[in-house]
Protein backbone atom coordinates (compact mmCIF):
# COMPACT_ATOMS: atom_id res chain seq x y z
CA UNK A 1 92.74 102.01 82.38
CA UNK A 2 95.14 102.20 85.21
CA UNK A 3 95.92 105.06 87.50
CA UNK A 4 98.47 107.08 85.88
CA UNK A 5 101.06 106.56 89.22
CA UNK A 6 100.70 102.75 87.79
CA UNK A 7 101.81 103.88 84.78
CA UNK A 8 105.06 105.79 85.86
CA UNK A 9 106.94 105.75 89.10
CA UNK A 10 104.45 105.02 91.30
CA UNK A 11 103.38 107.66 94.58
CA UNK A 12 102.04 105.34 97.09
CA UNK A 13 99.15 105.89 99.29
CA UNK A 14 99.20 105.92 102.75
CA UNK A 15 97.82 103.69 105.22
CA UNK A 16 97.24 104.62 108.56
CA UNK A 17 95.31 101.98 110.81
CA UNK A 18 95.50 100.25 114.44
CA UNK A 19 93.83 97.08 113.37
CA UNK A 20 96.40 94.87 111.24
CA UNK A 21 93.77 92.96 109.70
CA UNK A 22 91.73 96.46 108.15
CA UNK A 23 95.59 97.54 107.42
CA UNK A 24 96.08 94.90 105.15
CA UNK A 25 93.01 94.52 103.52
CA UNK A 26 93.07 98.12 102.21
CA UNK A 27 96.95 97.73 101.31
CA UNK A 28 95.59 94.61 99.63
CA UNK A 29 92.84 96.43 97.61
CA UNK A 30 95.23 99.28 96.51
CA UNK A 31 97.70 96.66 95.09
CA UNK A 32 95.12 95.16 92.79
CA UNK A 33 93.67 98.66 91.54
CA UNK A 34 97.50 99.21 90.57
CA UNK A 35 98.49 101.40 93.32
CA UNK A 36 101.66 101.56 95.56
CA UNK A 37 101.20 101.73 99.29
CA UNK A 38 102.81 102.44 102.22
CA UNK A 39 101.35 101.64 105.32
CA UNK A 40 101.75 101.78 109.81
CA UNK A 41 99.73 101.11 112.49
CA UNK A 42 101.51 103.55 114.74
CA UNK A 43 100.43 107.69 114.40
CA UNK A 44 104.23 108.39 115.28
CA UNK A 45 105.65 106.68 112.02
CA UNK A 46 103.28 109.31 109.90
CA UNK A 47 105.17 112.68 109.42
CA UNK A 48 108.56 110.13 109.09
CA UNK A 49 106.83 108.25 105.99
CA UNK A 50 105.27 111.28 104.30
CA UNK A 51 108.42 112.66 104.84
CA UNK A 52 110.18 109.61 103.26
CA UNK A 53 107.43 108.25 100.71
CA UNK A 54 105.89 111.62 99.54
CA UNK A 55 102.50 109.92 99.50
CA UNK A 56 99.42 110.52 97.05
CA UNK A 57 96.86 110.90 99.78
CA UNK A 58 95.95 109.32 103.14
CA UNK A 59 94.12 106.65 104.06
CA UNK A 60 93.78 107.14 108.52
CA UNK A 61 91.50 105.02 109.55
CA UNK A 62 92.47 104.88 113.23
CA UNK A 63 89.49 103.76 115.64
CA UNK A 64 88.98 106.49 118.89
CA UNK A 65 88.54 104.62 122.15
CA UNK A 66 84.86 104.40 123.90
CA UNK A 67 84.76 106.48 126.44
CA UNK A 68 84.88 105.49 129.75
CA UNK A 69 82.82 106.30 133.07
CA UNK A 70 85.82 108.66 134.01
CA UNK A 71 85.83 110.42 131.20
């Protein structure tokens, strides 16, 4: 059975990740379970699309830098 957003108008999920490649493979695995997607790599684009898409949820799967020796 398919979500029930694949059934109507769909809400789309949110994407939130630096790396373009992880980006599109969860955009890619939300598309074949049925479900719409919206998706960024940059944190400043967020409150703007949940503003504009209304999403579902959020997917953030941003990567925090290693720390360095000055830090």
């Amino acid at each position: 059975m398919r979500p029930r957003a694949a059934r109507e108008e769909r809400t789309p999920i949110l994407v939130v990740d630096d790396d373009p490649h992880a980006r599109r493979h969860v955009r890619d695995a939300l598309a074949a379970a049925g479900y719409a997607q919206a998706a960024t790599g940059e944190p400043g684009q967020v409150s703007r699309l949940v503003e504009a898409k209304h999403p579902l949820w959020c997917c953030w799967t941003w990567c925090c830098r290693a720390p360095t020796a000055s830090s």
